[in-house]
Protein backbone atom coordinates (compact mmCIF):
# COMPACT_ATOMS: atom_id res chain seq x y z
CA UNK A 1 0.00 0.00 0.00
CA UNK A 2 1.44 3.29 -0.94
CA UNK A 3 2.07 5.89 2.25
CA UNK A 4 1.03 8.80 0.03
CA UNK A 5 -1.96 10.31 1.72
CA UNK A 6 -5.34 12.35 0.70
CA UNK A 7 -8.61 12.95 1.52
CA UNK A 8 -11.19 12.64 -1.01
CA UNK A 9 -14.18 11.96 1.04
CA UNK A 10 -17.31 13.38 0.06
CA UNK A 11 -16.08 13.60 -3.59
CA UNK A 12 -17.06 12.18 -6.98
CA UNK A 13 -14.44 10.69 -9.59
CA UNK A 14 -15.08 9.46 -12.90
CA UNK A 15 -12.48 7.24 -14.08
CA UNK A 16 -12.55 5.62 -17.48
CA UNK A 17 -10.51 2.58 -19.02
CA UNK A 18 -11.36 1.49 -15.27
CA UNK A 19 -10.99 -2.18 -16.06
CA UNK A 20 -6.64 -1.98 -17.45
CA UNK A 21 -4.36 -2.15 -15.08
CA UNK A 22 -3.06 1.95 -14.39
CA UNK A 23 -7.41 2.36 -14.34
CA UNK A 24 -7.91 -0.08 -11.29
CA UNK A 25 -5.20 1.41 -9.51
CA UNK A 26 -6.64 4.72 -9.95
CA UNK A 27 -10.43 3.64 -9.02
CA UNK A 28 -9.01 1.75 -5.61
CA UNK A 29 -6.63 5.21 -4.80
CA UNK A 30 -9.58 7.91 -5.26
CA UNK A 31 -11.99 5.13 -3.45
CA UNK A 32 -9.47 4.30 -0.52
CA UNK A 33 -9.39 8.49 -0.25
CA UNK A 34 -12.73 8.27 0.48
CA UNK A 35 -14.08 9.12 -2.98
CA UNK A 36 -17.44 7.90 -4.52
CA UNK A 37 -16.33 6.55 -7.77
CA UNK A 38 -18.02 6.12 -10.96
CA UNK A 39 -15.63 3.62 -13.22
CA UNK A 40 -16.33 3.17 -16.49
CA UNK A 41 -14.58 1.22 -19.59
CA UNK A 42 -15.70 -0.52 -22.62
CA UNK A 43 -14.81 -4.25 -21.02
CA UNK A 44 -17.77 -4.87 -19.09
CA UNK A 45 -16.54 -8.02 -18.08
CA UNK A 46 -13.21 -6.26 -17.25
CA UNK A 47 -15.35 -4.12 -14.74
CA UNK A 48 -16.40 -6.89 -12.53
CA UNK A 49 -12.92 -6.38 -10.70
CA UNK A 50 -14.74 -3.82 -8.74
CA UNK A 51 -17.79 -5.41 -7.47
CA UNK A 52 -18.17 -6.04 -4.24
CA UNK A 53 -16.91 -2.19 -3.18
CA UNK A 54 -19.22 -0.15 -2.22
CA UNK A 55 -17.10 3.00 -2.87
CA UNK A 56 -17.13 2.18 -6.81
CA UNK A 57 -20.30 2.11 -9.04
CA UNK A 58 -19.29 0.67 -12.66
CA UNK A 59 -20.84 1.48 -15.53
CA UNK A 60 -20.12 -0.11 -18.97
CA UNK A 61 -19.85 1.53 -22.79
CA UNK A 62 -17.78 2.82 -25.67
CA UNK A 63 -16.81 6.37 -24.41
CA UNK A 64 -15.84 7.44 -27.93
CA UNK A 65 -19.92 7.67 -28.68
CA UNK A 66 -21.57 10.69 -28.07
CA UNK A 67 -24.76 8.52 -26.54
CA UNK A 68 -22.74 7.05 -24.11
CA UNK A 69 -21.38 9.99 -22.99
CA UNK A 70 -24.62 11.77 -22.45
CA UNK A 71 -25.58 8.21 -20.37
CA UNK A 72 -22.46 8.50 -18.22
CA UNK A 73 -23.23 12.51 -17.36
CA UNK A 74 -26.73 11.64 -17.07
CA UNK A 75 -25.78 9.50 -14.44
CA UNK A 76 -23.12 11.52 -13.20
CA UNK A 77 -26.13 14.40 -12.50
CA UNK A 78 -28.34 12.44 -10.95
CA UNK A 79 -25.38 10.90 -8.42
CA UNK A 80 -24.91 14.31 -7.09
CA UNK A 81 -22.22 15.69 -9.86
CA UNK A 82 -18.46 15.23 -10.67
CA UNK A 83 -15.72 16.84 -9.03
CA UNK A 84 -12.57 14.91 -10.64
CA UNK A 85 -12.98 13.54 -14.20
CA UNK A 86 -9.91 11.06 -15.10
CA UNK A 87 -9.27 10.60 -18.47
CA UNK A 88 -7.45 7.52 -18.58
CA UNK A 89 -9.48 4.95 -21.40
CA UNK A 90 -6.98 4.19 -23.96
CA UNK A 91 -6.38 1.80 -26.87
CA UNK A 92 -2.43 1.33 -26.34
CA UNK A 93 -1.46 -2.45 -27.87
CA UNK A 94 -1.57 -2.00 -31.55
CA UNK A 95 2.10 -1.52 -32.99
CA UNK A 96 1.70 -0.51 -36.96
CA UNK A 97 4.32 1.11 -38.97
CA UNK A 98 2.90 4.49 -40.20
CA UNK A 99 3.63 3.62 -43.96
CA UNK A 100 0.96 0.15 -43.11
CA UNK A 101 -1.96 1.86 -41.02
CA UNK A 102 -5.19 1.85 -42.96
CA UNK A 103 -7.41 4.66 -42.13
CA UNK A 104 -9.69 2.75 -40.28
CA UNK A 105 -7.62 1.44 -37.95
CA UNK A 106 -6.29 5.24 -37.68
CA UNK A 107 -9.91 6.49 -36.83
CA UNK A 108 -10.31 3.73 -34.22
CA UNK A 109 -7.35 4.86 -31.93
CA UNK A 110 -8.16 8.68 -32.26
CA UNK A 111 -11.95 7.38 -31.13
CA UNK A 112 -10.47 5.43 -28.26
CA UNK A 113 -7.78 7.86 -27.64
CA UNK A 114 -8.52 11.69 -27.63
CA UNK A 115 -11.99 11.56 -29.05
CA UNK A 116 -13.51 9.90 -26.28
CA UNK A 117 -11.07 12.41 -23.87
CA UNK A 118 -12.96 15.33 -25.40
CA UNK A 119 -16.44 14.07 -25.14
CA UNK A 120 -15.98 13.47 -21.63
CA UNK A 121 -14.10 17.05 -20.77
CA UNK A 122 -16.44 18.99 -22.58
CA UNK A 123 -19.48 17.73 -20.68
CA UNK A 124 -17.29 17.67 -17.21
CA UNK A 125 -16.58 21.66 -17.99
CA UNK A 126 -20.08 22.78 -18.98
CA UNK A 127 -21.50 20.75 -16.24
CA UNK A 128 -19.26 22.96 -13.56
CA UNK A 129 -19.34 26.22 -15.25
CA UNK A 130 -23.85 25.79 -15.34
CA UNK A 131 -23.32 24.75 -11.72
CA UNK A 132 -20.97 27.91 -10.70
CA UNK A 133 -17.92 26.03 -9.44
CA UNK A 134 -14.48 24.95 -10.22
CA UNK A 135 -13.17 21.13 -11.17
CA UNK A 136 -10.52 19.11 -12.20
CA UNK A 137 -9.43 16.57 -15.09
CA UNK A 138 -6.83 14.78 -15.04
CA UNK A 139 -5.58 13.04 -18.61
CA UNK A 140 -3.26 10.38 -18.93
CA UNK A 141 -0.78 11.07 -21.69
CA UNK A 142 2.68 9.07 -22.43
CA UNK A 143 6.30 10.05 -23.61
CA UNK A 144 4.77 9.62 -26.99
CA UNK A 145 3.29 12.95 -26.35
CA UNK A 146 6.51 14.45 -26.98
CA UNK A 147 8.45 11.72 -28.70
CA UNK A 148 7.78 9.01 -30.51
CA UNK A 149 7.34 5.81 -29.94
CA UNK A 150 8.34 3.47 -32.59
CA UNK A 151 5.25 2.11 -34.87
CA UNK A 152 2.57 3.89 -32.92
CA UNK A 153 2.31 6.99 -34.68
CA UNK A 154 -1.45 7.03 -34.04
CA UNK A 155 -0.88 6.39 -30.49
CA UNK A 156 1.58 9.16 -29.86
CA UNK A 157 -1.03 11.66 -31.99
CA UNK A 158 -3.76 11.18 -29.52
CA UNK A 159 -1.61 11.64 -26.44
CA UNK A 160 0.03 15.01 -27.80
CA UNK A 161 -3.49 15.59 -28.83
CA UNK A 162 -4.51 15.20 -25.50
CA UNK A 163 -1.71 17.40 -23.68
CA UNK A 164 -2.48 20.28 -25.96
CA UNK A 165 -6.53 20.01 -25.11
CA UNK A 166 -5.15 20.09 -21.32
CA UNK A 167 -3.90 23.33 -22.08
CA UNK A 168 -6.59 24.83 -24.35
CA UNK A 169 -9.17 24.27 -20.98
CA UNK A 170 -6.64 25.68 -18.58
CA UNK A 171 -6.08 28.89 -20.92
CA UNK A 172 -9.96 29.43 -21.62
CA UNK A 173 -11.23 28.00 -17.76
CA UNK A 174 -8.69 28.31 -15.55
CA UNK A 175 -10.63 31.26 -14.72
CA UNK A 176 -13.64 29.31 -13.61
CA UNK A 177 -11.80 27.77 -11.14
CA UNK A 178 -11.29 24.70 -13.35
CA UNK A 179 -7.88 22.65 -13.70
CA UNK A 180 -6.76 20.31 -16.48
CA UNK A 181 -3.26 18.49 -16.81
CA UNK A 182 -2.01 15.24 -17.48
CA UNK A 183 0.22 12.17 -16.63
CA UNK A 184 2.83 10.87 -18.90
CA UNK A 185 3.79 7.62 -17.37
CA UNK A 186 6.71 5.31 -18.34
CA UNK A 187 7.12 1.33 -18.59
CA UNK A 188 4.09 0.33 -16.34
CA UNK A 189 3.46 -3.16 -15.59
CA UNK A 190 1.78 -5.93 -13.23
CA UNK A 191 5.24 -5.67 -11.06
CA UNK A 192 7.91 -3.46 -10.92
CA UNK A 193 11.24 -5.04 -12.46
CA UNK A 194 14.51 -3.84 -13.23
CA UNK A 195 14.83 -1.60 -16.19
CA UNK A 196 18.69 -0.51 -17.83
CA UNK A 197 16.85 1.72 -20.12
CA UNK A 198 15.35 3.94 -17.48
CA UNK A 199 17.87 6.18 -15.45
CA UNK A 200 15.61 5.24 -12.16
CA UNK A 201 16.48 1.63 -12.91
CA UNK A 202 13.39 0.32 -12.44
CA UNK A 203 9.76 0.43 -14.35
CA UNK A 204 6.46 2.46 -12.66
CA UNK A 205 4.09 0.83 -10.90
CA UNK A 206 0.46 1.65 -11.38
CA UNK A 207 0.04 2.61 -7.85
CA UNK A 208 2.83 5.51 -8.43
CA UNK A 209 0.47 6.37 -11.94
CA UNK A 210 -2.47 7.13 -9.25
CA UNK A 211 -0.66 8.83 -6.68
CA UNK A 212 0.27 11.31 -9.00
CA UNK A 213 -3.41 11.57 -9.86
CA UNK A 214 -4.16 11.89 -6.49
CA UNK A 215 -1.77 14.71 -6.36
CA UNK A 216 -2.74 16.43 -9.36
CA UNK A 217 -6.56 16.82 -8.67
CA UNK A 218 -5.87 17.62 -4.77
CA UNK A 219 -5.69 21.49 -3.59
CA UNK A 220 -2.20 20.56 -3.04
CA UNK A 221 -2.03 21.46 -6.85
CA UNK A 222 -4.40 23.92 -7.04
CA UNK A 223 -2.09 25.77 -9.47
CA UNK A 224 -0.86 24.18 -11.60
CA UNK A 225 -2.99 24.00 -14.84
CA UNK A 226 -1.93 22.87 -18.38
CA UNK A 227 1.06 20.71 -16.80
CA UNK A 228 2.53 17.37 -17.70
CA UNK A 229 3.53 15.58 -14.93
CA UNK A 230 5.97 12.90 -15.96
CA UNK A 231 6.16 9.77 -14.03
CA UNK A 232 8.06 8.04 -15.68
CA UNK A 233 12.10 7.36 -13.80
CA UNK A 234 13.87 9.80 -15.26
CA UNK A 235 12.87 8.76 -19.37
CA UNK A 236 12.44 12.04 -20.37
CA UNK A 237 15.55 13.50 -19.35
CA UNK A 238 17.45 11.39 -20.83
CA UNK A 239 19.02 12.06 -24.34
CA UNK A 240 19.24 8.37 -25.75
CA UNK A 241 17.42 5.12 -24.69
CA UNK A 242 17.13 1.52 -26.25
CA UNK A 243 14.00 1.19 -27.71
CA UNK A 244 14.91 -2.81 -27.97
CA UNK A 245 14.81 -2.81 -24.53
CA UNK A 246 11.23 -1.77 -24.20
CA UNK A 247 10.28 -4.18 -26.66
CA UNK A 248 11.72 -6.66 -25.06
CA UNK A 249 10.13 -5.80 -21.70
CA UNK A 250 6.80 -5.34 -23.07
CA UNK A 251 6.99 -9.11 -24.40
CA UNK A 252 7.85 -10.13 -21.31
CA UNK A 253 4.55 -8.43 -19.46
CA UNK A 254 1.22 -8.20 -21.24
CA UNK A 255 0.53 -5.12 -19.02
CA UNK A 256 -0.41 -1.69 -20.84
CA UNK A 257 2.11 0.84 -22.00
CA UNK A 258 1.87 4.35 -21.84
């Protein structure tokens, strides 16, 4: 159990992509703070991790449709409102050279990716500026925000997409009283294991991922707004890395990469 420490009670967090492995971390942080939380993902099946809390209600869909969108903020309303939206539903395993993606499959990771990050934002900021008060989203992004990633050139799109609508709410809300930044996390798996190509010498473990969430939607970080926090040992600071050591990692643990 992690020592970091804050209190969420008597708040409401959405997170989506709820059923991978950074998204249950995040739902059993926020709900451990003593947050209601909503958690949604397109797995239903994947949801059923959380049943039995009664801290977590679960709702299944395909975020990246306007419909189910409206259903999640529907419910979200009728629950008593949102404080923290987390933005965390991703499609992160396909690995296509840019000169091979068709654009279908291109359309289906900027749905997954950013399109279902702006239909959620958009209805978490009009809901707080029609109720007169402030909130906070917090978007998980990746080094491929900023650099690429070899073969995922869709991926990496979507997160820089997402880190520059992070900064397009804090520029035209902030004034509301309403924060958006991001996570870029590095190498997460199941476990943490040694890592040569990360200066920390170790990967992340999801738990770290939702501490910094934690952080980032807390009044401890009431200002900062537009930011990318990276949490990711050290990656980006480093000039070189070897990307056959990721690859090699990543075959080794079937967990999400960000």
């Amino acid at each position: 159990m992690s020592a970091v420490r804050f209190d969420y009670t008597g708040e409401r967090v959405l997170v989506t992509g709820a059923a991978g492995l950074i998204g249950r971390a995040l739902v059993r942080r926020f709900a451990d703070a003593g947050a209601a939380v909503l958690a949604v993902d397109v797995d239903a099946g994947g949801l059923a991790v959380h049943d039995g809390d009664p801290r977590v209600a679960t709702m299944p869909g395909d975020l990246a449709r306007e419909d189910v969108a409206d259903a999640v903020f529907a419910r979200v309303v009728r629950d008593g409102g949102l404080d923290v939206l987390v933005n965390n539903a991703a499609m992160t395993g396909l690995r296509t050279p840019f000169i091979d993606i068709d654009a279908g499959v291109w359309d289906a990771v900027i749905a997954a990716n950013l399109r279902s990050a702006y239909l959620l934002s958009v209805r978490a900021v009009r809901h707080w500026r029609d109720a007169g008060r402030g909130g906070t989203i917090v978007s998980l992004s990746s080094p491929g925000g900023s650099r690429a990633h070899e073969d995922q050139s869709a991926y990496d799109v979507t997160k820089a997409g997402i880190e520059a609508l992070s900064r397009a709410i804090a520029v035209e809300l902030g004034g509301l009283g309403i924060r958006a930044n991001c996570i870029a996390p590095a190498s997460v798996g199941g476990e943490v294991r040694p890592a040569t190509d990360l200066p920390a010498g170790r990967t992340t473990a999801p738990e770290e991922v939702a501490d910094a969430a934690l952080f980032l939607a807390s009044p401890a970080a009431s200002q900062l707004n537009g930011h990318v926090l990276r949490v990711d040992g050290g990656l980006h600071a480093r000039l070189r890395t070897d990307p056959s050591e990721e690859r090699r990692r990543e075959s080794e643990d079937a967990g999400p990469r960000r």
